[in-house]
N, C-alpha and C. Protein backbone atom coordinates (compact mmCIF):
# COMPACT_ATOMS: atom_id res chain seq x y z
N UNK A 1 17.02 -13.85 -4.17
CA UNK A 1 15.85 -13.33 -3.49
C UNK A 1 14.84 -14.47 -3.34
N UNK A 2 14.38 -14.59 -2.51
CA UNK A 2 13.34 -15.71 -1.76
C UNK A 2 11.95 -15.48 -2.79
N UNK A 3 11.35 -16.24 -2.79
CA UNK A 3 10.06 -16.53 -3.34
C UNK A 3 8.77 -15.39 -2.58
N UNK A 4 9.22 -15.46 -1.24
CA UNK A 4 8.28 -14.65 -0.54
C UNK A 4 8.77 -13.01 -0.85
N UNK A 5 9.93 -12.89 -0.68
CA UNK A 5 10.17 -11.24 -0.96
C UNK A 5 9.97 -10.95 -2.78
N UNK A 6 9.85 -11.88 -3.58
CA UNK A 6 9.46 -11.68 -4.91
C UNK A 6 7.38 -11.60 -4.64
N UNK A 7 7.14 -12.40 -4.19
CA UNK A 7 5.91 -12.05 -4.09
C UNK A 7 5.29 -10.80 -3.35
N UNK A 8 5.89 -9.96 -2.35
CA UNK A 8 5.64 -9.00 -1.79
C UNK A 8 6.08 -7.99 -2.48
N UNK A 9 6.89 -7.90 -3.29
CA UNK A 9 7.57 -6.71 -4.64
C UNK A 9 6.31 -6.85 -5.38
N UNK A 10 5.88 -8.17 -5.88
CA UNK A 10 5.10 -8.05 -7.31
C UNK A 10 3.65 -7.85 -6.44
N UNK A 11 3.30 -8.26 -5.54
CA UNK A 11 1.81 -7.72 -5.00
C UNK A 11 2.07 -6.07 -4.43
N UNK A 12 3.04 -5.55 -4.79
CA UNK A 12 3.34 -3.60 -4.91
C UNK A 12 3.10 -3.31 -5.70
N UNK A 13 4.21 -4.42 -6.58
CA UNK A 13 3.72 -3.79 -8.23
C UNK A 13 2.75 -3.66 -8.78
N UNK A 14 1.20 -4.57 -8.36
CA UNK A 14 -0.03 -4.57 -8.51
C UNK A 14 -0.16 -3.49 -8.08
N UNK A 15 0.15 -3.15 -7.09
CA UNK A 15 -0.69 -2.08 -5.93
C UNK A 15 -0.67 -0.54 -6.40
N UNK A 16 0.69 -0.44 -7.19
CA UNK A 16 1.10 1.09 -7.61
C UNK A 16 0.40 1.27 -9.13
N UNK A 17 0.44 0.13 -9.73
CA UNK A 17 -0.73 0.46 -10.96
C UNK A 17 -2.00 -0.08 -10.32
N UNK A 18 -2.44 -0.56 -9.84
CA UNK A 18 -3.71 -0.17 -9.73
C UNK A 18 -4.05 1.23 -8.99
N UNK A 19 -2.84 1.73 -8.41
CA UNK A 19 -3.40 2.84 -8.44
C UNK A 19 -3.10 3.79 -8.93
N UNK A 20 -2.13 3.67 -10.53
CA UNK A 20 -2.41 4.54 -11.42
C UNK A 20 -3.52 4.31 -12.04
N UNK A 21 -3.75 3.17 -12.31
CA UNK A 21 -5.34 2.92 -12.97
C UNK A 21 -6.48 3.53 -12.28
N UNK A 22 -6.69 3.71 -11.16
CA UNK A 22 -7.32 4.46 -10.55
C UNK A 22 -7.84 6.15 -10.71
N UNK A 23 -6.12 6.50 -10.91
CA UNK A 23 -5.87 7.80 -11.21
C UNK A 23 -6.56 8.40 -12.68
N UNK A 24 -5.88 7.59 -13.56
CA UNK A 24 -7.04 7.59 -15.06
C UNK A 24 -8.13 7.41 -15.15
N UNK A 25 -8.95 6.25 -14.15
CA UNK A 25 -9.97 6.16 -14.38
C UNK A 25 -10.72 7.71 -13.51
N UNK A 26 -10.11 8.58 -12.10
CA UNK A 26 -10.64 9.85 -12.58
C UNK A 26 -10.89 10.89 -12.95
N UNK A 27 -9.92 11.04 -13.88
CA UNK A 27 -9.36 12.05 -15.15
C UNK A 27 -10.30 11.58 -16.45
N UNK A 28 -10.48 10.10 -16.86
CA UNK A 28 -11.09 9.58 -17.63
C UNK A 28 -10.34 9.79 -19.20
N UNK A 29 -9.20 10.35 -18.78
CA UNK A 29 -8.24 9.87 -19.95
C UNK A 29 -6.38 10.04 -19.45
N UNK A 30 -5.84 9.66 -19.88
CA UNK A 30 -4.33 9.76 -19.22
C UNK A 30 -4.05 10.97 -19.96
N UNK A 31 -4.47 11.62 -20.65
CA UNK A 31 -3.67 13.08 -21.20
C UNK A 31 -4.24 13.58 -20.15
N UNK A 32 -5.51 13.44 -19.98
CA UNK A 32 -6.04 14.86 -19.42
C UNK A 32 -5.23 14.21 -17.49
N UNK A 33 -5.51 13.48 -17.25
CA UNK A 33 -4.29 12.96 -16.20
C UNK A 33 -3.19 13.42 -15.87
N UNK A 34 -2.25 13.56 -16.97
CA UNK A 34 -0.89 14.38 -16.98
C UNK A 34 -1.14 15.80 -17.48
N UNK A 35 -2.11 16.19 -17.63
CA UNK A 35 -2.05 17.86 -17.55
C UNK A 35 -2.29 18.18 -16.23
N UNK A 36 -2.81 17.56 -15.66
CA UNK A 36 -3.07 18.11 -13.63
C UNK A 36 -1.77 17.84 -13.43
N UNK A 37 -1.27 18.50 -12.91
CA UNK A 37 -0.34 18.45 -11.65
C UNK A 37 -0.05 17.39 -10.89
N UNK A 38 -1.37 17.65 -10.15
CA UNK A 38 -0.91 16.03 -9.06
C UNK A 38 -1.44 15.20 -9.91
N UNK A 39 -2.08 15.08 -10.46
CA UNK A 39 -2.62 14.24 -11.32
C UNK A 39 -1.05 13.23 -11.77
N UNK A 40 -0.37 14.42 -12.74
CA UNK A 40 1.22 14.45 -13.45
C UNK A 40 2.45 13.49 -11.70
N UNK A 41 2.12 14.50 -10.53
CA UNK A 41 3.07 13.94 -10.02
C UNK A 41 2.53 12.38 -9.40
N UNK A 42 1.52 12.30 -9.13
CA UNK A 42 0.90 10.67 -8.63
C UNK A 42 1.52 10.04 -9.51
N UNK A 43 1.04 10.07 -10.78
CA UNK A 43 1.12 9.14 -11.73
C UNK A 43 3.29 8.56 -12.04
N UNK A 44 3.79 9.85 -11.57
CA UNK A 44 4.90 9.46 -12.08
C UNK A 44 5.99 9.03 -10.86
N UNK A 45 5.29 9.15 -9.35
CA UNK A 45 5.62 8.77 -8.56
C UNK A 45 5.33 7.12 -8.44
N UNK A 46 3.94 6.34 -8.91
CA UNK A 46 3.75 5.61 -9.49
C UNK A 46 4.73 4.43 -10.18
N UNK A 47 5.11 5.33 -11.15
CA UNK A 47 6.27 5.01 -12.21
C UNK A 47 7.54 4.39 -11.55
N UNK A 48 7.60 6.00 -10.98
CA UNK A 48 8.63 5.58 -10.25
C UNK A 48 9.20 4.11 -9.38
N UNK A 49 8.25 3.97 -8.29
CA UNK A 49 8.01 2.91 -7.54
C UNK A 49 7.85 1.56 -8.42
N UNK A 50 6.98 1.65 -9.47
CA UNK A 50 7.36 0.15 -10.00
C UNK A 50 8.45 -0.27 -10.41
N UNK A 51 9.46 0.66 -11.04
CA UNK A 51 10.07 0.31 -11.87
C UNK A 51 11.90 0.08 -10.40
N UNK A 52 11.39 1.05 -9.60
CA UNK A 52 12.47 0.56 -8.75
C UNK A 52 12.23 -0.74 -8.05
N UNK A 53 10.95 -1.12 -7.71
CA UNK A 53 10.81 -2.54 -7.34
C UNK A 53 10.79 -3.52 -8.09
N UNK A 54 10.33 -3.70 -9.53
CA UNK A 54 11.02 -4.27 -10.16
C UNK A 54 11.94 -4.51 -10.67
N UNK A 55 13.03 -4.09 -10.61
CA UNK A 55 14.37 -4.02 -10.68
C UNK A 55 15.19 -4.97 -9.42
N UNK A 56 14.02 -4.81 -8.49
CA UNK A 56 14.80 -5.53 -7.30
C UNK A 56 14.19 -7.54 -7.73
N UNK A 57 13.39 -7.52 -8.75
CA UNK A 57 12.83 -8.87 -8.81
C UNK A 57 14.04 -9.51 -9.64
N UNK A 58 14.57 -10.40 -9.64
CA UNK A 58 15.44 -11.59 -10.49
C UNK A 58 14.68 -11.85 -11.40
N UNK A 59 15.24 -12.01 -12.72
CA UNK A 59 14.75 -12.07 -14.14
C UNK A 59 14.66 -13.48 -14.06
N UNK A 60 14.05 -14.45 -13.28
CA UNK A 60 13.71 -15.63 -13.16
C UNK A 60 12.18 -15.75 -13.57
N UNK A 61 11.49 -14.99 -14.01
CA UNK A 61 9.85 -15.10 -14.91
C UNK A 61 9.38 -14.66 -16.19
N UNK A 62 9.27 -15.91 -16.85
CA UNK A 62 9.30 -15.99 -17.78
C UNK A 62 8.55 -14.99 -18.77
N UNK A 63 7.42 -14.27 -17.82
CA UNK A 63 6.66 -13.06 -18.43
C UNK A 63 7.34 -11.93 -18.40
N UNK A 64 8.42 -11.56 -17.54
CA UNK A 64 9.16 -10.36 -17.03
C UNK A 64 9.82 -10.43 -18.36
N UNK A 65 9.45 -9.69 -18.87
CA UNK A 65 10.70 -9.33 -20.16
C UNK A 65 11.77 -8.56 -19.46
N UNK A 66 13.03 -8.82 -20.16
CA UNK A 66 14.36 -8.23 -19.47
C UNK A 66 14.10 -6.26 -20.18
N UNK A 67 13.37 -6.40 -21.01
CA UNK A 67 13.02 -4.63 -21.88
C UNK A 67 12.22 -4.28 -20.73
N UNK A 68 11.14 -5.27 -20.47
CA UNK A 68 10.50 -4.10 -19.42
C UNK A 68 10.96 -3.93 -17.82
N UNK A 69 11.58 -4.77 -17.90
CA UNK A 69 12.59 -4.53 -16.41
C UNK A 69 13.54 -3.40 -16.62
N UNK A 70 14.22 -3.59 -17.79
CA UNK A 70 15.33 -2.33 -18.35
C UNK A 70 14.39 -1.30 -18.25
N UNK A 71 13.56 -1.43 -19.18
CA UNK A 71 12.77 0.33 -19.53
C UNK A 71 11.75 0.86 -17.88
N UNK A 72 11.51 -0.30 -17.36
CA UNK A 72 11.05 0.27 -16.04
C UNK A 72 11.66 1.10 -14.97
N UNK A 73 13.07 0.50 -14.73
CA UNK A 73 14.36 1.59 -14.41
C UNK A 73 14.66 2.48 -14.72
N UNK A 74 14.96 2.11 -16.42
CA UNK A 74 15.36 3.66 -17.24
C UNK A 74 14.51 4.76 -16.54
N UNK A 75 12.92 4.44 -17.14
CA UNK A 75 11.87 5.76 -16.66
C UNK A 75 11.87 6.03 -15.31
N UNK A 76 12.19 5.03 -14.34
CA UNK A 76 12.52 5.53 -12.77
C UNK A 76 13.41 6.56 -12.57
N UNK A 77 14.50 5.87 -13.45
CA UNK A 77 15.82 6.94 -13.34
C UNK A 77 15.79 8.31 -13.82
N UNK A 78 14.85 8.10 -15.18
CA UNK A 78 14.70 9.63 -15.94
C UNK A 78 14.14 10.48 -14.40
N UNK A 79 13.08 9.72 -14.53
CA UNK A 79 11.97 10.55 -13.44
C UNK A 79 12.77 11.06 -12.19
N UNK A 80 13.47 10.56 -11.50
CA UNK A 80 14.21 10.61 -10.53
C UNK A 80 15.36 11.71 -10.82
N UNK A 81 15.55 11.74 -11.52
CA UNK A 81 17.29 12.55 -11.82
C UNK A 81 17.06 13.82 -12.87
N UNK A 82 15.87 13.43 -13.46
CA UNK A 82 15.37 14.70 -14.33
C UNK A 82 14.08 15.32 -14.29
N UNK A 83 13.27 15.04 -13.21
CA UNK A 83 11.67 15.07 -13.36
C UNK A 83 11.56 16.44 -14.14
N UNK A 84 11.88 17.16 -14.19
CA UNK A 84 11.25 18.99 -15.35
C UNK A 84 11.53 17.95 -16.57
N UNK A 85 12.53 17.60 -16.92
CA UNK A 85 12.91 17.18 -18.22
C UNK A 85 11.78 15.48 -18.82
N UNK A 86 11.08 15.07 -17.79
CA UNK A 86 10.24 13.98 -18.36
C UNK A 86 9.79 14.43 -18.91
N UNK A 87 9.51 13.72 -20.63
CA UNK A 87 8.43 13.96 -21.54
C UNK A 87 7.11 13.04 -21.28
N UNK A 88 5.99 14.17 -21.24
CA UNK A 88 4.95 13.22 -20.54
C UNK A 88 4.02 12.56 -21.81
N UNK A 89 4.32 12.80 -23.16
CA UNK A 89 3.77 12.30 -24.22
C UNK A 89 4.25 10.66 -23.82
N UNK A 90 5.63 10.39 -23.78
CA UNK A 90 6.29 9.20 -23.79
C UNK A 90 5.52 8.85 -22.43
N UNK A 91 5.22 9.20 -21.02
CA UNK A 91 4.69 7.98 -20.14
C UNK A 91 3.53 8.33 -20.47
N UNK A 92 2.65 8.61 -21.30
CA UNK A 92 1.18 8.88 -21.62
C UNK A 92 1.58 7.85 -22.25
N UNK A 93 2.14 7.14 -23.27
CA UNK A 93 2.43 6.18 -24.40
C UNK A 93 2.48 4.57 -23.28
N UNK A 94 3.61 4.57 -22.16
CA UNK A 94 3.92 3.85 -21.21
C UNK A 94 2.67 2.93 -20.32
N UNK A 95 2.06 3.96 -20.08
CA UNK A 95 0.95 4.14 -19.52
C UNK A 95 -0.60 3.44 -20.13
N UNK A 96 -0.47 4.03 -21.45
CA UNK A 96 -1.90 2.95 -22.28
C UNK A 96 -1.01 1.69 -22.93
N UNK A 97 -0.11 1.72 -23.20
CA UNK A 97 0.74 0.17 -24.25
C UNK A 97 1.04 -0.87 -22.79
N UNK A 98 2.33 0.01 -22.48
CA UNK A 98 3.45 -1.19 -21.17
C UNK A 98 2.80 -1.27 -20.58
N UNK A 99 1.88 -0.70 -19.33
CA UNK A 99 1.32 -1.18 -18.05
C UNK A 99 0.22 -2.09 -17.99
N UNK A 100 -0.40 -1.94 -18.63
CA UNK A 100 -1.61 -3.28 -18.64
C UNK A 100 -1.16 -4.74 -19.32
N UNK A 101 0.19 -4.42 -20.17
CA UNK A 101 0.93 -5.83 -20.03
C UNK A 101 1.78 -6.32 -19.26
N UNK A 102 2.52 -5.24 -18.35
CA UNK A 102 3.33 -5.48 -17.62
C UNK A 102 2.06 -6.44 -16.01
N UNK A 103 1.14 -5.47 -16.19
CA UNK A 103 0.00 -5.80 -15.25
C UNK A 103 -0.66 -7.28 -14.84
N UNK A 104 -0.88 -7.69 -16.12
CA UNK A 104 -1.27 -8.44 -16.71
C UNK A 104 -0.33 -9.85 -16.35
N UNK A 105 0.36 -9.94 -16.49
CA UNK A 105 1.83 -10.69 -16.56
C UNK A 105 2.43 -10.58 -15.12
N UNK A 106 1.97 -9.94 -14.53
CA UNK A 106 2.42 -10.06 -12.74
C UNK A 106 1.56 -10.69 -12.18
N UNK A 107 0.32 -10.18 -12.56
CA UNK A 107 -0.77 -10.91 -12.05
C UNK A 107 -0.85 -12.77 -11.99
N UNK A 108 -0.19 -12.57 -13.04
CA UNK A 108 -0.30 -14.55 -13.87
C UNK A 108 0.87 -15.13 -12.82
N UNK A 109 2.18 -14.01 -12.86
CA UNK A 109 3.22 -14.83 -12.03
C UNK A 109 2.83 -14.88 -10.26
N UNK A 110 2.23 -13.92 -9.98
CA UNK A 110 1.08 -14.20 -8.37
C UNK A 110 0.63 -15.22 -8.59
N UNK A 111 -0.33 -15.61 -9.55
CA UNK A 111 -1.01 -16.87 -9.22
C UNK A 111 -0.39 -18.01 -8.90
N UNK A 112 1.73 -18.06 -9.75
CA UNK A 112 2.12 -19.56 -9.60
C UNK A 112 2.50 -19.53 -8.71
N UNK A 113 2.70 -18.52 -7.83
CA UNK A 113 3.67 -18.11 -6.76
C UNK A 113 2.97 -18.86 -5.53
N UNK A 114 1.52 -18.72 -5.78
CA UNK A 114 0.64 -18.89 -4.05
C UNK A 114 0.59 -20.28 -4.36
């Protein structure tokens, strides 16, 4: 995969958490987030989308942990193939721990990219 189609995946991947971050910030907490509905389906549609576009990035960055590439799929796949059966305690957990490092760490690999 080209440098440019890795940079247009990871400036998504920005794009879909920031706008779960969005989403929390107006719920003003991620529980109360995943007790709404749409609140519940944004957020895990969200999920969804990162974790299938990252999957499409080559484990060529050094911040990309190969766990959070794995576990970003996994939860795509749960979500995708089981959505009644997601436990929303576990992406409430996803959600305040993984994403602001996963966030964090895309952001840094944008910068070497431009």
């Amino acid at each position: 995969m080209s440098k440019k189609n890795d940079l247009e995946n990871l400036i998504f991947i920005v794009e879909k958490i920031d706008d779960l971050n969005s989403y929390v910030k107006r719920y003003e907490k991620v529980s109360l987030l995943l007790e709404d509905k749409f609140g519940a389906d944004a957020s895990l549609m969200c999920l969804l989308q990162i974790g299938e576009t990252l999957n499409k990035i080559q484990n060529k960055y050094d911040l990309l942990l190969k766990e959070d590439i794995k576990g970003s799929y996994d939860v795509r796949n749960f979500i995708a193939h089981d959505y009644m059966g997601v436990d929303l305690g576990f992406i409430e957990a996803i959600i305040k721990e993984r994403i602001p490092i996963l966030h964090n760490n895309i952001k840094t690999i944008i910068g070497s990219l431009k």
